[in-house]
Protein backbone atom coordinates (compact mmCIF):
# COMPACT_ATOMS: atom_id res chain seq x y z
CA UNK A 1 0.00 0.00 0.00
CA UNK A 2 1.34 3.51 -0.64
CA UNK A 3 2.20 5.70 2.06
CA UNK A 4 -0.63 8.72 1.63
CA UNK A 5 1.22 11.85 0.56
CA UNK A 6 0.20 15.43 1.84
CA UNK A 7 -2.05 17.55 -0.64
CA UNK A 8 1.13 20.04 -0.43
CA UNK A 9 3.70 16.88 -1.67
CA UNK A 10 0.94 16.16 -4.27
CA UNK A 11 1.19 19.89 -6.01
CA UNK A 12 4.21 20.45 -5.09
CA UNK A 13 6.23 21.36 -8.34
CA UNK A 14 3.41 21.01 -10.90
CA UNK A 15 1.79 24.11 -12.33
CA UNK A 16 -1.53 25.49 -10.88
CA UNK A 17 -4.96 24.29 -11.92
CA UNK A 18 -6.25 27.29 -11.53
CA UNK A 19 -4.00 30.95 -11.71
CA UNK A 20 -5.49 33.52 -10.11
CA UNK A 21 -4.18 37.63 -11.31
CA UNK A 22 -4.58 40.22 -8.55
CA UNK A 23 -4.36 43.32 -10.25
CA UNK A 24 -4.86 45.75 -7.26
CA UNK A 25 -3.30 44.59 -4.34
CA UNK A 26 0.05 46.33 -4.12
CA UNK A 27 1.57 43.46 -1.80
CA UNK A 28 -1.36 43.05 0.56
CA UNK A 29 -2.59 39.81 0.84
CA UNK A 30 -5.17 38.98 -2.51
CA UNK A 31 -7.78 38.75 0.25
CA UNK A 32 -10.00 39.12 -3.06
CA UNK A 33 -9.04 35.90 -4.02
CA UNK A 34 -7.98 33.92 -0.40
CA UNK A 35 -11.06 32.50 -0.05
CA UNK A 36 -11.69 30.53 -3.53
CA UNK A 37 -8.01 29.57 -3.37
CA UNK A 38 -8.86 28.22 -0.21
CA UNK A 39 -12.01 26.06 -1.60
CA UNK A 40 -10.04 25.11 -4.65
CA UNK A 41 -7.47 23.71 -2.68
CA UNK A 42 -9.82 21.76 -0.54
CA UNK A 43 -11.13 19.99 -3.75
CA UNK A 44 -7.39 18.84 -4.37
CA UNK A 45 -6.85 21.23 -7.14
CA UNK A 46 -3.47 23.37 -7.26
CA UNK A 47 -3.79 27.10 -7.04
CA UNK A 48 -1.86 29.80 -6.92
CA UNK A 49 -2.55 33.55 -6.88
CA UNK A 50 -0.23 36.15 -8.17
CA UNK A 51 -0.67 39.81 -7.36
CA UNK A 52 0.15 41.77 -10.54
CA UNK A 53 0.94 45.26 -9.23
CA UNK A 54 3.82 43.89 -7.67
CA UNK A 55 5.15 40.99 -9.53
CA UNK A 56 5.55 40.30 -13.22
CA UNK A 57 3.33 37.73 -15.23
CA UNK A 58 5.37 34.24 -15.58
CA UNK A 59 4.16 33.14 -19.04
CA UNK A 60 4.79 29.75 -18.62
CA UNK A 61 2.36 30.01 -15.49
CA UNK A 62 -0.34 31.43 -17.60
CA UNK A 63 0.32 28.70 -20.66
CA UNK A 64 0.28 25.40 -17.82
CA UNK A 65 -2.80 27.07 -15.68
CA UNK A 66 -6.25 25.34 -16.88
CA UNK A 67 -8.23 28.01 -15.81
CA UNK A 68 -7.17 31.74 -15.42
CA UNK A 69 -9.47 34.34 -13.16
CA UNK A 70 -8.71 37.86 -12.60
CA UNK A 71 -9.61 39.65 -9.24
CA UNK A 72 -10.72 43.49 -9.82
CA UNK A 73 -11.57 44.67 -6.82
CA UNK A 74 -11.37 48.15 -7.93
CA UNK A 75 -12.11 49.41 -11.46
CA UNK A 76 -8.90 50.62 -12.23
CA UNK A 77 -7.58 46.80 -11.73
CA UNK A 78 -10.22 46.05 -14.17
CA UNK A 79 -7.95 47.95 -16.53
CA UNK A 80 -4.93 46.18 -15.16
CA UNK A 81 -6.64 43.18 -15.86
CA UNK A 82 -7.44 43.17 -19.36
């Protein structure tokens, strides 16, 4: 029987399932986005969030990612975003 693995050894290293882009945090927590990363996680799906107005777009992040949602918690994100 296999040893069961921890849903952090599981995802470790592979990209996310799901990408989430912050585009108006400026290095406070994506609280916009905590919560379904949270759920998503739960389900055993990888996640990751990236906050935008402080770090750069990894494209090989955004080609692996099988879904990609974009927080805009303000409308000039919404710019950011697009």
């Amino acid at each position: 029987m296999e040893p069961k693995r921890s849903m952090k050894n599981r995802l470790q290293g592979r990209p996310p399932d799901v990408l989430a882009l912050s585009c108006y945090e400026l290095g406070r927590p994506p609280s916009g986005v905590a919560g379904a990363l949270a759920h998503l996680r739960a389900a055993g799906l990888s996640a990751r969030a990236v906050d935008l107005s402080i770090d750069p777009l990894q494209p090989d992040l955004l080609a692996h990612a099988r879904f990609v949602s974009i927080s805009t918690p303000m409308h000039t994100a919404l710019r950011l975003g697009i």
